[in-house]
PDB file of N, CA and C in Angstrom:
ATOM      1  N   UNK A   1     177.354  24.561 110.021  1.00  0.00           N
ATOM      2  CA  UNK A   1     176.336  24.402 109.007  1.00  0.00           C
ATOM      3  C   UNK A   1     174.976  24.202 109.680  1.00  0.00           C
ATOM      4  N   UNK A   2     173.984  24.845 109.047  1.00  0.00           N
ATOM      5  CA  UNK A   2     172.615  24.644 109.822  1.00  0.00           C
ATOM      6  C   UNK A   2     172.170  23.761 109.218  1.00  0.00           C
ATOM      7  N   UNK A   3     170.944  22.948 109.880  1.00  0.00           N
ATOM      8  CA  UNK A   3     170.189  22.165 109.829  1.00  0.00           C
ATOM      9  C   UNK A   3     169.094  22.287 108.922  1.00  0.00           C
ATOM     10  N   UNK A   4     168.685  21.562 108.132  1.00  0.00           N
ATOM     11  CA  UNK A   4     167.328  22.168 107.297  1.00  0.00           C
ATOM     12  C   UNK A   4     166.032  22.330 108.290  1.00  0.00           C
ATOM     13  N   UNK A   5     165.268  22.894 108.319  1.00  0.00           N
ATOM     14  CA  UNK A   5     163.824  23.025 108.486  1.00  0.00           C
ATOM     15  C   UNK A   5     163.193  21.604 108.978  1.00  0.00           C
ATOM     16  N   UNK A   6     163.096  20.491 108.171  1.00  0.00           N
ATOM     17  CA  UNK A   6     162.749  19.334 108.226  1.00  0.00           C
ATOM     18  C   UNK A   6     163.192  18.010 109.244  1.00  0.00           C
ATOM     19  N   UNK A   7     164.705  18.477 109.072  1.00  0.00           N
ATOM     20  CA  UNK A   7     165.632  17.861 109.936  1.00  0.00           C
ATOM     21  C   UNK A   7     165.322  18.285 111.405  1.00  0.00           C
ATOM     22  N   UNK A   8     165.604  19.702 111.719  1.00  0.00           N
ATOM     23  CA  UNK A   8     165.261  20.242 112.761  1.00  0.00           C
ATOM     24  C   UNK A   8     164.507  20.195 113.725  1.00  0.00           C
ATOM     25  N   UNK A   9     162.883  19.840 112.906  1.00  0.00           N
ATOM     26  CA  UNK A   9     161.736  19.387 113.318  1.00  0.00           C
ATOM     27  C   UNK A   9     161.483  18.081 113.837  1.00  0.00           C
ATOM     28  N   UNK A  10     161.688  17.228 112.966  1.00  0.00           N
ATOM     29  CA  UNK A  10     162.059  15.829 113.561  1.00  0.00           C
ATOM     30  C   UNK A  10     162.969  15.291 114.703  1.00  0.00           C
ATOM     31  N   UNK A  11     163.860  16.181 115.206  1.00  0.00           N
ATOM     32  CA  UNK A  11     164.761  16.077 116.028  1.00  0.00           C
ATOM     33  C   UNK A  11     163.807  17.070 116.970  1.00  0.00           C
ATOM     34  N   UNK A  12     163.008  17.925 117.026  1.00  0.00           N
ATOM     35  CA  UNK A  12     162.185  18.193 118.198  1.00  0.00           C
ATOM     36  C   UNK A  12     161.018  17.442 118.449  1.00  0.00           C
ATOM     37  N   UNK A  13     160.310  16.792 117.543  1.00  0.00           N
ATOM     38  CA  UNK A  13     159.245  16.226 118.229  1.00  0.00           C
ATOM     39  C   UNK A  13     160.157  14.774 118.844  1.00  0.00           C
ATOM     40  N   UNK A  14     161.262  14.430 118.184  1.00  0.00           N
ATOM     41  CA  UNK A  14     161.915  13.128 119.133  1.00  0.00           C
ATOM     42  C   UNK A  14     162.028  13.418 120.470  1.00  0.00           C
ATOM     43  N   UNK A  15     162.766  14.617 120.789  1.00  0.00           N
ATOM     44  CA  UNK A  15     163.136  15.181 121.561  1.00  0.00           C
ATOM     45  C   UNK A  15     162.294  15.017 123.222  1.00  0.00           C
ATOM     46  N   UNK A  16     161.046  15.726 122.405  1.00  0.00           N
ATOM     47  CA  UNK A  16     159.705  16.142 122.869  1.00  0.00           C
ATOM     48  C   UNK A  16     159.646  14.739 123.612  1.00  0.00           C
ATOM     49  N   UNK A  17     159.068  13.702 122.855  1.00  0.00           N
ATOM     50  CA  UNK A  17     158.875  12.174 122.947  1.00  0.00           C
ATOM     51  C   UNK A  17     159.518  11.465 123.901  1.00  0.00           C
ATOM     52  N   UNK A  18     160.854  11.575 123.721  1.00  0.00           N
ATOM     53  CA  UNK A  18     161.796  11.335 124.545  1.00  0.00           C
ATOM     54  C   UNK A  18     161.884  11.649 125.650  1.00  0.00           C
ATOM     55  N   UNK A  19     161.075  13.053 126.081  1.00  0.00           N
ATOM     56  CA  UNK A  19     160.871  13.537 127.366  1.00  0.00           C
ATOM     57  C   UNK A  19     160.002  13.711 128.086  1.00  0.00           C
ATOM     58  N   UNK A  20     158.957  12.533 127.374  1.00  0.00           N
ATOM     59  CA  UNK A  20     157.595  12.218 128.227  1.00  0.00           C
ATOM     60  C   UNK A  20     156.770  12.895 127.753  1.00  0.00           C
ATOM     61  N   UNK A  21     156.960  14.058 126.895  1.00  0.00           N
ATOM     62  CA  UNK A  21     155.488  14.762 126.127  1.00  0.00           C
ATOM     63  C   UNK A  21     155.135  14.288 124.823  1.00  0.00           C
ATOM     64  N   UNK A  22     153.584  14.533 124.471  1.00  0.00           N
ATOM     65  CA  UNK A  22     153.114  14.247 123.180  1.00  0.00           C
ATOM     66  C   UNK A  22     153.919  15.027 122.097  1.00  0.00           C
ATOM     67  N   UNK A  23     154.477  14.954 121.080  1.00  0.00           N
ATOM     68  CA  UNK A  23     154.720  15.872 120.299  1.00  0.00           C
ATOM     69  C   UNK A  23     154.235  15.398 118.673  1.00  0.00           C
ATOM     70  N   UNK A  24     153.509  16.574 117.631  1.00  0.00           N
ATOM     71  CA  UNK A  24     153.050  16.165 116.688  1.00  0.00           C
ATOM     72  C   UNK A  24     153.558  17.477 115.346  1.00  0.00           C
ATOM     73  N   UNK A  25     153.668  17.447 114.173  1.00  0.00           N
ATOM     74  CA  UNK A  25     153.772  18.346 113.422  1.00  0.00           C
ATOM     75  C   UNK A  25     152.661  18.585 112.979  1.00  0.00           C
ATOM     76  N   UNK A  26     151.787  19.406 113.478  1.00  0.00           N
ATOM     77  CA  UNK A  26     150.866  19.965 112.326  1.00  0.00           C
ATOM     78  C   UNK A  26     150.417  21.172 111.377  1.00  0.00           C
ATOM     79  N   UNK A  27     151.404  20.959 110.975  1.00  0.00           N
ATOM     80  CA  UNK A  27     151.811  21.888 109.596  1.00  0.00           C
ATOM     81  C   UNK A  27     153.248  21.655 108.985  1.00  0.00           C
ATOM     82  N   UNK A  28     153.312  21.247 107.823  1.00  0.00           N
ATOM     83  CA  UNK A  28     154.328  21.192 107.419  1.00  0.00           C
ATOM     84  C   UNK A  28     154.953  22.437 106.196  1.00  0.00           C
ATOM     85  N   UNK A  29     156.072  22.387 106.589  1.00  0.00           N
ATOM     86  CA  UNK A  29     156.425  23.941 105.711  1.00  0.00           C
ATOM     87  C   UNK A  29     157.351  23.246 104.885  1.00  0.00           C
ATOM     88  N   UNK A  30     158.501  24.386 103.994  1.00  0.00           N
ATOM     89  CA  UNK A  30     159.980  23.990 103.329  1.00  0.00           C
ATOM     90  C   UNK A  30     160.903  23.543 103.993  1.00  0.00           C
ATOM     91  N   UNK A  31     161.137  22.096 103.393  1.00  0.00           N
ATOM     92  CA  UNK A  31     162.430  21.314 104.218  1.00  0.00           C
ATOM     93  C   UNK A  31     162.840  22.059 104.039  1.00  0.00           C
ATOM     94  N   UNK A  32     163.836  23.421 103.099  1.00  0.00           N
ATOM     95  CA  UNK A  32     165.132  23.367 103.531  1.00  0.00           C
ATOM     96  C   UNK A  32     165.377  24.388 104.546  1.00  0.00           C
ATOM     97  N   UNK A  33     164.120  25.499 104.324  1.00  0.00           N
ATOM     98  CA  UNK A  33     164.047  26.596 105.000  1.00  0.00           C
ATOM     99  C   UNK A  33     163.097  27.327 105.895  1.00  0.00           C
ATOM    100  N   UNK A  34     162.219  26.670 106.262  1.00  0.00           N
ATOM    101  CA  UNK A  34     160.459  27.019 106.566  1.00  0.00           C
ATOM    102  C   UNK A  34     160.988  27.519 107.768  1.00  0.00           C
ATOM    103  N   UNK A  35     160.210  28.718 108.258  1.00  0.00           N
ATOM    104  CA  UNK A  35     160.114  29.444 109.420  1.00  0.00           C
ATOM    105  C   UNK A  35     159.424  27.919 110.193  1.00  0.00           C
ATOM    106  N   UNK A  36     159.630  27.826 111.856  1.00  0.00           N
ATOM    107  CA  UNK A  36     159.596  26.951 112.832  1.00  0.00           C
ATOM    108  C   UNK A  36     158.981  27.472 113.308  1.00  0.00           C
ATOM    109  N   UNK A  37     157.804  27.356 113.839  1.00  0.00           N
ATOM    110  CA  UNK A  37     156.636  27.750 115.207  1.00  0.00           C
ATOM    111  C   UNK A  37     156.419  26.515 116.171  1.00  0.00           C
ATOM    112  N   UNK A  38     156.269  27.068 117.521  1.00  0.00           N
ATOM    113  CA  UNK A  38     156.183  25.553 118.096  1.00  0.00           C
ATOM    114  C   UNK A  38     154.938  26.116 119.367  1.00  0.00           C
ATOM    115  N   UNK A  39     153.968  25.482 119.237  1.00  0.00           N
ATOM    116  CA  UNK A  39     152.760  25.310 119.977  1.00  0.00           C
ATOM    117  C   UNK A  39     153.197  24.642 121.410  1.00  0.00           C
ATOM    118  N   UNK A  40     153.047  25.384 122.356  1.00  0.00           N
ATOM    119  CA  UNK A  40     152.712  24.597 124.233  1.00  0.00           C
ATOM    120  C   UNK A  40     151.584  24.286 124.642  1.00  0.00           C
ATOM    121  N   UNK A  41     151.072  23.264 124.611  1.00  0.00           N
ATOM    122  CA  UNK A  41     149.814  23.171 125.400  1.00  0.00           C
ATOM    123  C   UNK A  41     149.849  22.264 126.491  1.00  0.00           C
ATOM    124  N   UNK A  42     150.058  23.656 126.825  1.00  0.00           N
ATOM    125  CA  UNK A  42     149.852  23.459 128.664  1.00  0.00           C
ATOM    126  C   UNK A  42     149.084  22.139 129.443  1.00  0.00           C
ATOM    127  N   UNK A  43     148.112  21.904 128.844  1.00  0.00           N
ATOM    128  CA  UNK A  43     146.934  20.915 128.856  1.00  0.00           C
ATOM    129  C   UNK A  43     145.946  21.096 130.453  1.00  0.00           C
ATOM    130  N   UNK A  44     145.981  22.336 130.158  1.00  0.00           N
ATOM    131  CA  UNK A  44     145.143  23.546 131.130  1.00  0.00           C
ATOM    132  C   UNK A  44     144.588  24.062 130.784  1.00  0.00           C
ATOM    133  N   UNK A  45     144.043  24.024 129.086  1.00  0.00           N
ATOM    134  CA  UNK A  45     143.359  25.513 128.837  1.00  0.00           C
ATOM    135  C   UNK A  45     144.151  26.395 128.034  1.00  0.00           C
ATOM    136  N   UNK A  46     145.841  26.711 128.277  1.00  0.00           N
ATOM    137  CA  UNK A  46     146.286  27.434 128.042  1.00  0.00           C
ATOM    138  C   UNK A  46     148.035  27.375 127.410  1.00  0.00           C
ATOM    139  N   UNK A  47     148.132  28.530 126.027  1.00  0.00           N
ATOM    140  CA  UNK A  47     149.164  27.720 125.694  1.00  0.00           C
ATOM    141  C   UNK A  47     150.123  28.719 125.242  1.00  0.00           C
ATOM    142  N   UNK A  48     151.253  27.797 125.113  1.00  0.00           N
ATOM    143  CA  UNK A  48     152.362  29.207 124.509  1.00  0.00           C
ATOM    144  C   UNK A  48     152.588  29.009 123.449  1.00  0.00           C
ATOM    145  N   UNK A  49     153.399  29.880 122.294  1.00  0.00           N
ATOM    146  CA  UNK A  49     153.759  29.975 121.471  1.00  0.00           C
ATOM    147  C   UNK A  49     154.734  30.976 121.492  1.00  0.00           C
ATOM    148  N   UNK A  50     156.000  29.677 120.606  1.00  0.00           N
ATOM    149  CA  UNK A  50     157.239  30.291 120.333  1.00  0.00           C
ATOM    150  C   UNK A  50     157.759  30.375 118.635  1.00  0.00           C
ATOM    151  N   UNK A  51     158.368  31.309 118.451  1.00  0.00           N
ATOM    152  CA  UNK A  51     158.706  31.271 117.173  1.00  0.00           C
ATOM    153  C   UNK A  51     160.315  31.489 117.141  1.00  0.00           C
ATOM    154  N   UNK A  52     161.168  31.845 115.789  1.00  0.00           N
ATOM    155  CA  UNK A  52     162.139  31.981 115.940  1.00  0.00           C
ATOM    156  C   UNK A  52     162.545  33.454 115.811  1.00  0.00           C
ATOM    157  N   UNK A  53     163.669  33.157 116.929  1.00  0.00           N
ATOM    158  CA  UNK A  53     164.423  34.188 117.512  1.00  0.00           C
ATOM    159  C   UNK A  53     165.063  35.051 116.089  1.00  0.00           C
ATOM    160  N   UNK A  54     164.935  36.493 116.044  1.00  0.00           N
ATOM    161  CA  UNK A  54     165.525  37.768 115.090  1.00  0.00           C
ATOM    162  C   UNK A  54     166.886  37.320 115.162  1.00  0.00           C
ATOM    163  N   UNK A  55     167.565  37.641 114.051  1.00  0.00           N
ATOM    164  CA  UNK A  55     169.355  37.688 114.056  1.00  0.00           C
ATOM    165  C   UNK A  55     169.557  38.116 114.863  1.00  0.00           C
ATOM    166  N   UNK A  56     169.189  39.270 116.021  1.00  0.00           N
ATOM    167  CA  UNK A  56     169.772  40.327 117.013  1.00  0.00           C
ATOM    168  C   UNK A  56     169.980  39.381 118.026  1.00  0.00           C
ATOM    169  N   UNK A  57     169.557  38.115 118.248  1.00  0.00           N
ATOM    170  CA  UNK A  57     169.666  37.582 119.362  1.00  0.00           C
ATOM    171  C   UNK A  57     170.624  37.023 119.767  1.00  0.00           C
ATOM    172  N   UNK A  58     171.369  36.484 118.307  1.00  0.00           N
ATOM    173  CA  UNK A  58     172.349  35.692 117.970  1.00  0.00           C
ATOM    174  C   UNK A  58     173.824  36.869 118.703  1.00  0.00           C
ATOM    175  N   UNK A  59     175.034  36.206 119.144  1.00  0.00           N
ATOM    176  CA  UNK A  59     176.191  37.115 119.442  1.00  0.00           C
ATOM    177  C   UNK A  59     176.301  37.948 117.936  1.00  0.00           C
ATOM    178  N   UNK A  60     176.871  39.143 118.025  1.00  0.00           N
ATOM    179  CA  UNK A  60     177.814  39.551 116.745  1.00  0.00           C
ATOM    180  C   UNK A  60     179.084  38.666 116.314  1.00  0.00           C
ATOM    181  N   UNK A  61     179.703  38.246 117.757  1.00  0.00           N
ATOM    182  CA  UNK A  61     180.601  37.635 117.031  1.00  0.00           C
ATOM    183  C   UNK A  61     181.112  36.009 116.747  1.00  0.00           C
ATOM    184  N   UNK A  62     179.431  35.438 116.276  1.00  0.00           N
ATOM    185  CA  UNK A  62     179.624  34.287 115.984  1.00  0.00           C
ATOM    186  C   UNK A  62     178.428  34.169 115.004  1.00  0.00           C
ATOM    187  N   UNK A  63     178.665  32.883 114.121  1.00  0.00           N
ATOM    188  CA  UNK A  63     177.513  33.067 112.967  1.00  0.00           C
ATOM    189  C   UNK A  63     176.719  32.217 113.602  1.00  0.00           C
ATOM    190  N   UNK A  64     175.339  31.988 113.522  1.00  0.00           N
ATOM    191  CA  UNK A  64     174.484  31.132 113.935  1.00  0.00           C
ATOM    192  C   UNK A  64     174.841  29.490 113.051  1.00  0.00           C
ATOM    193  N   UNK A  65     174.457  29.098 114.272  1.00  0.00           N
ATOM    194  CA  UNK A  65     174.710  27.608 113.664  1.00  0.00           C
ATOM    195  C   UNK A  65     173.591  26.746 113.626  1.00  0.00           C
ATOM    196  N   UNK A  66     172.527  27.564 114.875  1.00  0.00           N
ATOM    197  CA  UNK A  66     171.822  26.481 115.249  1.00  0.00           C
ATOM    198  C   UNK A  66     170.621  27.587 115.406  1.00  0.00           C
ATOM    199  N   UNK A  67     169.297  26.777 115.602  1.00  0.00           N
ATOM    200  CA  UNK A  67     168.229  28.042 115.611  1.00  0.00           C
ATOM    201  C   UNK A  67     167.972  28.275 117.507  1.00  0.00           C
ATOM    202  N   UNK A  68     167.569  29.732 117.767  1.00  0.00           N
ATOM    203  CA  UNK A  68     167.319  30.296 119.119  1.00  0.00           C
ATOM    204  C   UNK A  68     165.631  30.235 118.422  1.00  0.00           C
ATOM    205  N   UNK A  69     164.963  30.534 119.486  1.00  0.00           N
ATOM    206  CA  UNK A  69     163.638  30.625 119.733  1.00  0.00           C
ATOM    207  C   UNK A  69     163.337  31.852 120.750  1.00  0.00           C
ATOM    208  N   UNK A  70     162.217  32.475 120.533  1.00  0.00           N
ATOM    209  CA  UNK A  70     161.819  33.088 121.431  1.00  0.00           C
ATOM    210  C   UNK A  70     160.231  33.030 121.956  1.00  0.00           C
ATOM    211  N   UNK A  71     159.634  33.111 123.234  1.00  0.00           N
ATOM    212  CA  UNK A  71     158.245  33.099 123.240  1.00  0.00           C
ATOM    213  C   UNK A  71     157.511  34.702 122.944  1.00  0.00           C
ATOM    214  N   UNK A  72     156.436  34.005 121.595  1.00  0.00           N
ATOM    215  CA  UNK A  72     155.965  35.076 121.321  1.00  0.00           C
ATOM    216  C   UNK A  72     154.419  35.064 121.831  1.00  0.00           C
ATOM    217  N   UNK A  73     153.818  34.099 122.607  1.00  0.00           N
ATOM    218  CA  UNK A  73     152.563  34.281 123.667  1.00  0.00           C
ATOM    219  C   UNK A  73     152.775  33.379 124.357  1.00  0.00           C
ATOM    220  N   UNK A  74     152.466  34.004 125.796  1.00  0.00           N
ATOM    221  CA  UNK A  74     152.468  32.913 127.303  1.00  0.00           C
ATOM    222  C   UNK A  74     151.134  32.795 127.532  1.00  0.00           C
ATOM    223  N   UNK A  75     150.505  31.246 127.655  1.00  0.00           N
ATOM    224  CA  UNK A  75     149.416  31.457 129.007  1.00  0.00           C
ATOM    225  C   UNK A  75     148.128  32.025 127.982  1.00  0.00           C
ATOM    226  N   UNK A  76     147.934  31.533 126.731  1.00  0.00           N
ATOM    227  CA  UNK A  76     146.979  32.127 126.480  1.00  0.00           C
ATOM    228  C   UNK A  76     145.913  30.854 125.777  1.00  0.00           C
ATOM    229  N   UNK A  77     144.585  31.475 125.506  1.00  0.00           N
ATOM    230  CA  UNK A  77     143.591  30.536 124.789  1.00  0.00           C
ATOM    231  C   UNK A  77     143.992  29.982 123.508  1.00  0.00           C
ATOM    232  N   UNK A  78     143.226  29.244 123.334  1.00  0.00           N
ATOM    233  CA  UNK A  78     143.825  28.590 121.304  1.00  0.00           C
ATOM    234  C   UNK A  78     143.050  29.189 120.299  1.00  0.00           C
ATOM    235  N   UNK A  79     142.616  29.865 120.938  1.00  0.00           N
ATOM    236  CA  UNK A  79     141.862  31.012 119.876  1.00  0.00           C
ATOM    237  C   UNK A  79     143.318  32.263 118.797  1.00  0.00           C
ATOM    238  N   UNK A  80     143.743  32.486 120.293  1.00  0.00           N
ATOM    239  CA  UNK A  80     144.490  33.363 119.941  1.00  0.00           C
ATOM    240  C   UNK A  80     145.960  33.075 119.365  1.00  0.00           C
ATOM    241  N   UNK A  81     146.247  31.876 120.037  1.00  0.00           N
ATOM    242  CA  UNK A  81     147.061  31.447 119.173  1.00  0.00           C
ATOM    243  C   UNK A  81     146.780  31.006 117.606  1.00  0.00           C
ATOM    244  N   UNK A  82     145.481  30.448 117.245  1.00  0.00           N
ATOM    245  CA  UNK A  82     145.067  30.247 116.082  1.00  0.00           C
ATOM    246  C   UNK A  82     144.997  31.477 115.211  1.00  0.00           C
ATOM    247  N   UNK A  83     144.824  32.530 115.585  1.00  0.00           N
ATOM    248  CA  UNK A  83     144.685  34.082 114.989  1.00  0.00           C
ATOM    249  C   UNK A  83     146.168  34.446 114.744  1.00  0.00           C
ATOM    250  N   UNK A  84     146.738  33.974 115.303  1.00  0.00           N
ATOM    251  CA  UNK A  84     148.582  34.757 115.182  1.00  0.00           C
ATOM    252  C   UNK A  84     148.976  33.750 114.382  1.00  0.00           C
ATOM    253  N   UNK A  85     148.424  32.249 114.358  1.00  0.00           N
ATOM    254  CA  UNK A  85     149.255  31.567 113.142  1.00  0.00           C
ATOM    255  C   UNK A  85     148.854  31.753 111.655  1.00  0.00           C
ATOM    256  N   UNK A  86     147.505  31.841 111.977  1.00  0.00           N
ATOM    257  CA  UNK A  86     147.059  32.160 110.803  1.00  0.00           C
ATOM    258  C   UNK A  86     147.058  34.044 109.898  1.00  0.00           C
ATOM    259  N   UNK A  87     147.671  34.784 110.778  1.00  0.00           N
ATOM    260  CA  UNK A  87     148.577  35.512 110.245  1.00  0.00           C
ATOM    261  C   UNK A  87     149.869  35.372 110.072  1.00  0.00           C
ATOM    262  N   UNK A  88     150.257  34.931 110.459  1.00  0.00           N
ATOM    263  CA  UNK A  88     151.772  34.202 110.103  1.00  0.00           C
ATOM    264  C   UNK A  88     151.835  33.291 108.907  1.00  0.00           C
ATOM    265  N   UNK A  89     150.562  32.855 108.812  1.00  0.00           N
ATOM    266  CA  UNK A  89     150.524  31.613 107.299  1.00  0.00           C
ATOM    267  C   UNK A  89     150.402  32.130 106.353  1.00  0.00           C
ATOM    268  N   UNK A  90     149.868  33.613 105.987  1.00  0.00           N
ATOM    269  CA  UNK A  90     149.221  34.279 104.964  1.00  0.00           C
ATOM    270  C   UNK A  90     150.822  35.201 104.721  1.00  0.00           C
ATOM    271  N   UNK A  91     151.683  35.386 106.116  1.00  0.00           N
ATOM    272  CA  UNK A  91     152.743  36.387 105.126  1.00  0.00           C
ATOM    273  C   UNK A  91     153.967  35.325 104.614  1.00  0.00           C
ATOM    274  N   UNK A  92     154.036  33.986 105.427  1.00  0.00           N
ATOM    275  CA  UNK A  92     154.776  32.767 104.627  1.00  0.00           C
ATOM    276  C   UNK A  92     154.316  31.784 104.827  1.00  0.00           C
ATOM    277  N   UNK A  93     154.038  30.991 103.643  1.00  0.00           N
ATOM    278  CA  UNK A  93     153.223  30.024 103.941  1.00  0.00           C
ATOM    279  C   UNK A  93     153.890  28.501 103.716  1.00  0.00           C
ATOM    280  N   UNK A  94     154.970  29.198 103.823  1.00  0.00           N
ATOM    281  CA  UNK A  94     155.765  27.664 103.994  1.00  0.00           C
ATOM    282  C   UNK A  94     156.518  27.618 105.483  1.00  0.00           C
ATOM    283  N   UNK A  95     155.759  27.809 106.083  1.00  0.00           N
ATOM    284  CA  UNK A  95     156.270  27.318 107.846  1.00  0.00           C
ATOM    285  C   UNK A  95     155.366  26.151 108.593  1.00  0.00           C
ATOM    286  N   UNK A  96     156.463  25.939 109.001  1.00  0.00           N
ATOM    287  CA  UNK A  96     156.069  24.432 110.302  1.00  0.00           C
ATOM    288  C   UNK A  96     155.589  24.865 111.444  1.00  0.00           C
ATOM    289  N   UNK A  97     154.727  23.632 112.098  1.00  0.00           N
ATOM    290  CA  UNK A  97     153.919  24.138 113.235  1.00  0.00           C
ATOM    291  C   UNK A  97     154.147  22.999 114.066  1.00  0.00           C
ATOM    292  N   UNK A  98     154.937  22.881 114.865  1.00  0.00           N
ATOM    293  CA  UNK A  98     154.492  22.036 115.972  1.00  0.00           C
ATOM    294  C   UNK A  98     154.095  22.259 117.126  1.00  0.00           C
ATOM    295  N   UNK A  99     153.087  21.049 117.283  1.00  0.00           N
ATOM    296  CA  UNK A  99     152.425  20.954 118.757  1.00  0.00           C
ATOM    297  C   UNK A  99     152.683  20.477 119.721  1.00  0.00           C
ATOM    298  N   UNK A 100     153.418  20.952 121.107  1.00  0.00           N
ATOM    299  CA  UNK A 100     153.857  19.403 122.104  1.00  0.00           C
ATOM    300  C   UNK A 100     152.669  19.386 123.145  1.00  0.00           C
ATOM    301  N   UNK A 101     152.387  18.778 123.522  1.00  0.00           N
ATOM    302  CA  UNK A 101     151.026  18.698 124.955  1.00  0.00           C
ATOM    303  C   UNK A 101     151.925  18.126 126.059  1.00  0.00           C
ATOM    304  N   UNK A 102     152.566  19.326 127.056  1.00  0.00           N
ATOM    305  CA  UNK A 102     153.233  19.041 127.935  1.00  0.00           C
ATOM    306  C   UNK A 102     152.923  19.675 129.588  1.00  0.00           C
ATOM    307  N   UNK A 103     152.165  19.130 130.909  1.00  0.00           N
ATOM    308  CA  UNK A 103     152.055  19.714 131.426  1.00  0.00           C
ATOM    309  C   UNK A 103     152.948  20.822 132.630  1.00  0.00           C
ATOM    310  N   UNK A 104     154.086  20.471 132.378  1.00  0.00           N
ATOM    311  CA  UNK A 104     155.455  21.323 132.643  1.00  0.00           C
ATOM    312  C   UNK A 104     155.453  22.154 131.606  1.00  0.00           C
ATOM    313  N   UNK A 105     154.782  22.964 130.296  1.00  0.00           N
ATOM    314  CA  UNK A 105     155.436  23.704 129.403  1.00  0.00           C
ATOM    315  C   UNK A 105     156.356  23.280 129.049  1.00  0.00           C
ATOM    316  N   UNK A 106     157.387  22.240 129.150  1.00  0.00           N
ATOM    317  CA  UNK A 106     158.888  22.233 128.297  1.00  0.00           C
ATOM    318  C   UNK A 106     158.489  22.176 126.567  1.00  0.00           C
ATOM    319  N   UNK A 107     159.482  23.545 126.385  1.00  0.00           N
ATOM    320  CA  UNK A 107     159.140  23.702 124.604  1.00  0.00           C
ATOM    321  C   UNK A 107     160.559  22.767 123.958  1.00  0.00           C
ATOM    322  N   UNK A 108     161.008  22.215 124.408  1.00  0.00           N
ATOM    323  CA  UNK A 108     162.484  21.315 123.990  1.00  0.00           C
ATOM    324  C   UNK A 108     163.431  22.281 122.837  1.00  0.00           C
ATOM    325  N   UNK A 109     163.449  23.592 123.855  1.00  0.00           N
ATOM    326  CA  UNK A 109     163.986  24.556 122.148  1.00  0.00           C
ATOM    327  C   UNK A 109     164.943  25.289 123.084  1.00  0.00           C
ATOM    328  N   UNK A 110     166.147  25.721 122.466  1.00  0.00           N
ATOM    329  CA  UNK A 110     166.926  26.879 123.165  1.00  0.00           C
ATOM    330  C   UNK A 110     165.946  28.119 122.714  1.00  0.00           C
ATOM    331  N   UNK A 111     165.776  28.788 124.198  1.00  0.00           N
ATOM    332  CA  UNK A 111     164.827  29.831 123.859  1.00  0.00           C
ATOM    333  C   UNK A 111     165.643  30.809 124.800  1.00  0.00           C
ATOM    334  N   UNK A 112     165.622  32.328 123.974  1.00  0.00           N
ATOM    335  CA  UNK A 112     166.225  33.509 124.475  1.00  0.00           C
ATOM    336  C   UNK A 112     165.608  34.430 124.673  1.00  0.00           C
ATOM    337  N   UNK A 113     165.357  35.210 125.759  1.00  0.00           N
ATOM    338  CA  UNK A 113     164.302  35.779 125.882  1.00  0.00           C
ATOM    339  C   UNK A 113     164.712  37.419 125.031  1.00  0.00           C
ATOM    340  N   UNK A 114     163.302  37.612 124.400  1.00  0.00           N
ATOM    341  CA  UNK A 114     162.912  38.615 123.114  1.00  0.00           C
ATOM    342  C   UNK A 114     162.656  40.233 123.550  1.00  0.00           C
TER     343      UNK A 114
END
């Protein structure tokens, strides 16, 4: 059984916390279902952004249980990340945004590369 949206989130910024980085939600989407975005800032200047991983990522022969992630910008300004969320907000606008400020990058997410 998956996790709601809400649940999910809270268990990453603990996560986050727990592992020596800042972590904050800023944006809140649908507990039960909100698309997950999660902000890296590097605290260099430069940041990543991950979102969630397509069904294709998942095996065929197991149902997802849990959410994959993938990075959808490395290493970049907050400009541009601000431009990709805010197209992302306009086609659903019930998604979550979190921010961690970590200078290792750790995004505290199973991430598969896309």
């Amino acid at each position: 059984m998956r996790v709601t949206s809400a649940l999910f989130v809270s268990a990453l910024v603990r996560r986050a916390m727990v592992g020596g980085a800042f972590a904050a939600v800023t944006r809140r989407g649908a507990s039960e279902a909100g698309a997950i975005f999660v902000v890296v800032d590097r605290l260099d200047g430069t940041l990543d952004l991950y979102g969630q991983a397509p069904q294709s990522a998942f095996l065929d022969s197991e149902k997802p249980t849990d959410r994959l992630f993938t990075r959808v910008e490395s290493g970049v300004p907050r400009e541009r990340i601000l431009t990709r969320l805010g197209s992302e907000q306009r086609f659903d606008p019930d998604l979550y945004v979190v921010e961690i400020e970590d200078k290792a990058a750790r995004p505290f997410l199973e991430v598969v590369e896309g």
